[in-house]
Protein backbone atom coordinates (compact mmCIF):
# COMPACT_ATOMS: atom_id res chain seq x y z
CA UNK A 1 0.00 0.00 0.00
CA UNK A 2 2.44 2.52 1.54
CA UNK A 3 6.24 2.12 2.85
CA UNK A 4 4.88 3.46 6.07
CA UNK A 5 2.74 -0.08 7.61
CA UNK A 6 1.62 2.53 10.27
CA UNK A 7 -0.29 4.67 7.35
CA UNK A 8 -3.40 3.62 7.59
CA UNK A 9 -3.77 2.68 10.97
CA UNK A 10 -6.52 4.55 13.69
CA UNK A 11 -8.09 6.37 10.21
CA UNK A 12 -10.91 7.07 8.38
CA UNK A 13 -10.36 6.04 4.58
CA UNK A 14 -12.43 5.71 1.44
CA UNK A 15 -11.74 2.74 -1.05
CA UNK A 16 -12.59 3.66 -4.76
CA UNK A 17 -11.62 1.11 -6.61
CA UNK A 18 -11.31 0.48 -10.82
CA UNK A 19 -9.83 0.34 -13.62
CA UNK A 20 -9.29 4.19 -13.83
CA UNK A 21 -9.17 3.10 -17.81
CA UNK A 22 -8.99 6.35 -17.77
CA UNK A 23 -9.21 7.82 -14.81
CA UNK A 24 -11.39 11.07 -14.85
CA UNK A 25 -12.78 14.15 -12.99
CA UNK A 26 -15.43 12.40 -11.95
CA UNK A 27 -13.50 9.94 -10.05
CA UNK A 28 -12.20 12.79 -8.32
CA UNK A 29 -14.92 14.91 -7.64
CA UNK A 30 -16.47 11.56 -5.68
CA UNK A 31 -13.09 11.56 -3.97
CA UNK A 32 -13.26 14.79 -3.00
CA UNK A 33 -17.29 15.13 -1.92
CA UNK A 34 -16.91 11.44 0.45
CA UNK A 35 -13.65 13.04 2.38
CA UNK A 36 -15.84 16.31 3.32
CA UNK A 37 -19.11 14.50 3.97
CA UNK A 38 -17.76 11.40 5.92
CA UNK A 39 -14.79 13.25 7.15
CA UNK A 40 -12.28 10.67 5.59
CA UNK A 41 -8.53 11.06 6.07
CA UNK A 42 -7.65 9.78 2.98
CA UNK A 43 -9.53 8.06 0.00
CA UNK A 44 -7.55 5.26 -1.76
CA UNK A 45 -7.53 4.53 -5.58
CA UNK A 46 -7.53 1.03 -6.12
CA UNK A 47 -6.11 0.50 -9.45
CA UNK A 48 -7.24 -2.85 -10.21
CA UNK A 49 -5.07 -5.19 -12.48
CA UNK A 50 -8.07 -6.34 -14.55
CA UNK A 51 -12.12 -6.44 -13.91
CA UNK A 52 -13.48 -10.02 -14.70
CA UNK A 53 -16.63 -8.39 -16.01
CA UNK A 54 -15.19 -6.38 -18.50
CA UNK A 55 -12.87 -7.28 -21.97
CA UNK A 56 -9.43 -7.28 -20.89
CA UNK A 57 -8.08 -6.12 -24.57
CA UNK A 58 -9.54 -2.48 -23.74
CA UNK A 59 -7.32 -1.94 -20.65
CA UNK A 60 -4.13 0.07 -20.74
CA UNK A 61 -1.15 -1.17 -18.96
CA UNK A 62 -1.10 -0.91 -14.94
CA UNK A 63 1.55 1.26 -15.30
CA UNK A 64 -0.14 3.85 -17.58
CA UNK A 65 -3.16 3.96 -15.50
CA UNK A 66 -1.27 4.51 -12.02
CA UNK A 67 0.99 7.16 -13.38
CA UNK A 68 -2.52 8.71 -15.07
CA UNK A 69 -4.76 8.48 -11.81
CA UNK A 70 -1.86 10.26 -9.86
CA UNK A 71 -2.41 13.28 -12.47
CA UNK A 72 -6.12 12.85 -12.60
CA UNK A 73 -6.17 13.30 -8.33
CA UNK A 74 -3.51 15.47 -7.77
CA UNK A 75 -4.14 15.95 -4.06
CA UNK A 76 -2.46 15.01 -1.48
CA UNK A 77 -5.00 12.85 0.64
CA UNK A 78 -5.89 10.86 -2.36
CA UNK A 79 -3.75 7.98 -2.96
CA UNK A 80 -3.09 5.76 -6.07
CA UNK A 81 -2.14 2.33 -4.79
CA UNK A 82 -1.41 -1.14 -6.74
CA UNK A 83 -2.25 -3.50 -3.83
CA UNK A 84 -4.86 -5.48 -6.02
CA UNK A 85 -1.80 -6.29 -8.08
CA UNK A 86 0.98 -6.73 -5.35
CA UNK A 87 -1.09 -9.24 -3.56
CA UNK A 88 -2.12 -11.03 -6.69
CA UNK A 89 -5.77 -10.19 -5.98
CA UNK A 90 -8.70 -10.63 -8.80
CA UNK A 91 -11.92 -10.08 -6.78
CA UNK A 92 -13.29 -6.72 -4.16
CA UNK A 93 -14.78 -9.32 -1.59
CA UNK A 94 -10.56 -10.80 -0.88
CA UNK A 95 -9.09 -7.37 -1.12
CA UNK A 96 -11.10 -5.77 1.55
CA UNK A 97 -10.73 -9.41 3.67
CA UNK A 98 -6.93 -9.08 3.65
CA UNK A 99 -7.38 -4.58 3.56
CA UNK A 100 -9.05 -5.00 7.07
CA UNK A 101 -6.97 -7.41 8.41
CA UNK A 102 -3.89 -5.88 7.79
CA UNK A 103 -5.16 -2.77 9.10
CA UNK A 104 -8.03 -3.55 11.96
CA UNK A 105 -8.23 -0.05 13.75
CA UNK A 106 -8.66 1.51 10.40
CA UNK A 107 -12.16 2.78 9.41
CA UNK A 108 -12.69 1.94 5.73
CA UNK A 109 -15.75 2.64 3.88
CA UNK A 110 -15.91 1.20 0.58
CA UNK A 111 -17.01 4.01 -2.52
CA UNK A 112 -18.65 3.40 -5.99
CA UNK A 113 -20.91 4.87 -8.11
CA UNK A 114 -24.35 4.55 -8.94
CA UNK A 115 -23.87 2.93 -11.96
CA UNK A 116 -22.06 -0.15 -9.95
CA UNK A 117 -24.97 -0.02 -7.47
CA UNK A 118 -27.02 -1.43 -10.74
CA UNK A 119 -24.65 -4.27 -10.86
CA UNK A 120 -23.22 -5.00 -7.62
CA UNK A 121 -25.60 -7.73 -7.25
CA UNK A 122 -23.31 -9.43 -9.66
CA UNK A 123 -20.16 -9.13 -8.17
CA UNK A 124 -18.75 -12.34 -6.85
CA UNK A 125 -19.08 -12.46 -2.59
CA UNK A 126 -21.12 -8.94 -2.79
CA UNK A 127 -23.11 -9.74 0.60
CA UNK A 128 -19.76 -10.49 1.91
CA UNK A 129 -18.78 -7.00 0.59
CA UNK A 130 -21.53 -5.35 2.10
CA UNK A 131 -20.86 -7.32 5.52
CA UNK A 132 -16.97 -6.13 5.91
CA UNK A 133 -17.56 -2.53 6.07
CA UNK A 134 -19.74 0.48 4.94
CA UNK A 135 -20.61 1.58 1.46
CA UNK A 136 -20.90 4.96 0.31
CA UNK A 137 -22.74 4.87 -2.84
CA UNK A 138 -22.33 8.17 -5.39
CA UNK A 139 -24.82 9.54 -8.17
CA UNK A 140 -23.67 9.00 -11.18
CA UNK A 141 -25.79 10.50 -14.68
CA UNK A 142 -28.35 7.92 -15.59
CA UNK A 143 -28.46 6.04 -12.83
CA UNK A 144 -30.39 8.24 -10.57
CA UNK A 145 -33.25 5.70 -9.40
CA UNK A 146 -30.35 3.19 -9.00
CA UNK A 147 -30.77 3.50 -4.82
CA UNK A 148 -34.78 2.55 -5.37
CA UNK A 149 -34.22 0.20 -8.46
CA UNK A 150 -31.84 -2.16 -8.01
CA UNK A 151 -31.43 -5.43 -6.25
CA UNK A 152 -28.75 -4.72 -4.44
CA UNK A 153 -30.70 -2.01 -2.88
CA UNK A 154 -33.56 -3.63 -2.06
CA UNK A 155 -31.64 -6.14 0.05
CA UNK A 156 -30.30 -3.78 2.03
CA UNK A 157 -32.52 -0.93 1.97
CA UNK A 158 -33.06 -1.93 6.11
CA UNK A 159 -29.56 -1.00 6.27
CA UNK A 160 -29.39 2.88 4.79
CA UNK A 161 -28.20 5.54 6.74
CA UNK A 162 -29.54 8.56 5.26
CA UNK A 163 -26.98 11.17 3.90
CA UNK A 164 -27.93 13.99 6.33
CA UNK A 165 -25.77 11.67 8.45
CA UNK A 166 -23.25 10.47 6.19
CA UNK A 167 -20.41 11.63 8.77
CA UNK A 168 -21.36 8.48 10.88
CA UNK A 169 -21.03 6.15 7.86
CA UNK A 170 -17.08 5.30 8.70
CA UNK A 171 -17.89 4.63 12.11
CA UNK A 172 -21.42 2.09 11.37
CA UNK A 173 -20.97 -1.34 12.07
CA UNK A 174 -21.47 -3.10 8.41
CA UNK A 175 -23.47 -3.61 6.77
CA UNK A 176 -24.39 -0.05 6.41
CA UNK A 177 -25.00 1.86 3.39
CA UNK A 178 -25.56 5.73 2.34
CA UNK A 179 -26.39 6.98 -1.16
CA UNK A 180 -24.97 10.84 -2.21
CA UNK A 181 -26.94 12.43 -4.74
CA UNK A 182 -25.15 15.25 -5.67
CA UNK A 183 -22.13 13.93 -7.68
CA UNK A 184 -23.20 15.14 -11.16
CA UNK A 185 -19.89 14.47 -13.56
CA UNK A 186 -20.62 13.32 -16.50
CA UNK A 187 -17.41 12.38 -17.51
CA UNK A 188 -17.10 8.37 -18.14
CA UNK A 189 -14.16 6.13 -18.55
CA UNK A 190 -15.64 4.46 -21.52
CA UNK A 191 -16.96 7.38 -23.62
CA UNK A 192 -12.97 8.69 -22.77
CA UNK A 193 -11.60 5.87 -24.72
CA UNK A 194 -13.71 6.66 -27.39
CA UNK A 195 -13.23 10.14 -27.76
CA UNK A 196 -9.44 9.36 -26.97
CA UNK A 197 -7.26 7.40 -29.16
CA UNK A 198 -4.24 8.00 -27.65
CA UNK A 199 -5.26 6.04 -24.98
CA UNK A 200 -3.28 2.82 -25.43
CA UNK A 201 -5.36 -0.56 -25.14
CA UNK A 202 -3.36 -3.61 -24.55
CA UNK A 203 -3.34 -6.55 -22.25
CA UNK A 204 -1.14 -6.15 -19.34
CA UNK A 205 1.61 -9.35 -19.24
C-alpha cells in the first residue's frame, strides 16, 4: 500500500476502486465530496489489475493507468495504490478481507458509483462485501433511481443511513449503506476511450 505499515492505521479512509481506464474528474470529484461528507482522512484509488466483467483487450497497462490516476487526483490525501496487483488479488470481496486485516483499527468505507450499485448484485461475494464494512454509494448520470431500483438495494434498503448523516457512515458497524446524490460528472471512462485514441489498449503481461 504505503512504505509506512503505520499509514493507515486509527483512520478514516475511502476505497474507490477500478480500472481508472482512464481515470477522470469524476473519479475525483467523488473523492473529494466522500472526504468532506464522511470526514475521511484519505480516500484510496484502487487500481485494479483487470475487472473479470469487462474485456481485458480495452485496458491500458497498470503502469499507464497509475501514473494517469496520480495526475487525474492530484491531491495530497488521495492515494493511487497497486495492492490489487501486489497481492495477486482478482476479486473486491478478498481485497477488503486481507485490507481490514492488515489494518483492523482503520475505518474503511468502501465508494462506488451509482452505476455499480445497478450491478453489484453481480459481483462475486457482494453480501460479503456489504458485511466487511460500509458503502458509500455516489450519483452518477443515468443512474439516478439506482438506490430505489436495483437489487442490491432492495436487500439492504433496512440497512441505509440517510446522507444527512453520512459523517457516521465510517464509524457504522457493516453492513451499512448511504447513497450521495449530488455527484453530477458526466465524464465516463468508456466514452474517454472513445473520444481518446491516444489512450493505449493492450493486455497487461
Amino acid at each position: 500500500m504505503q512504505k509506512s505499515s503505520n499509514l493507515l492505521h486509527n483512520l478514516r479512509v475511502g476505497l474507490l476502486g477500478g480500472s481508472f481506464n482512464p481515470p477522470h474528474a469524476g473519479h475525483r470529484q467523488i473523492s473529494l465530496q466522500g472526504m468532506r461528507l464522511m470526514r475521511l482522512d484519505f480516500v484510496i484509488w484502487l487500481v485494479t489489475p483487470g475487472n473479470p466483467q469487462k474485456n481485458a483487450g480495452d485496458y491500458a497497462d497498470l503502469g499507464t493507468r497509475m501514473t494517469a490516476a496520480k495526475a487525474c487526483a492530484a491531491h495530497p490525501r488521495i492515494l493511487i495504490s497497486d495492492f490489487e496487483s501486489e497481492h495477486g488479488l482478482t476479486y473486491t470481496a478478498e481485497t477488503l478481507d486481507l485490507l481490514t486485516s492488515k489494518y483492523p483499527s482503520t475505518r474503511f468505507v468502501w465508494m462506488m458509483g451509482a452505476d455499480n450499485l445497478n450491478s453489484f448484485h453481480t459481483w462475486r461475494d457482494w453480501k460479503r462485501i456489504a458485511a466487511t464494512m460500509p458503502i458509500a454509494v455516489f450519483n452518477r448520470p443515468g443512474n439516478r433511481i439506482a438506490p430505489l431500483t436495483s437489487p442490491a438495494a432492495h436487500a439492504l434498503e433496512r440497512f441505509r443511513v440517510p446522507v444527512e448523516q453520512a459523517a457516521i457512515l465510517p464509524d457504522c458497524a457493516a453492513p451499512a449503506w448511504s447513497y450521495f446524490p449530488g455527484t453530477l460528472n458526466r465524464e465516463s471512462s468508456t466514452q474517454l476511450r472513445q473520444t481518446r485514441p491516444d489512450w493505449p489498449r493492450s493486455v497487461e503481461k
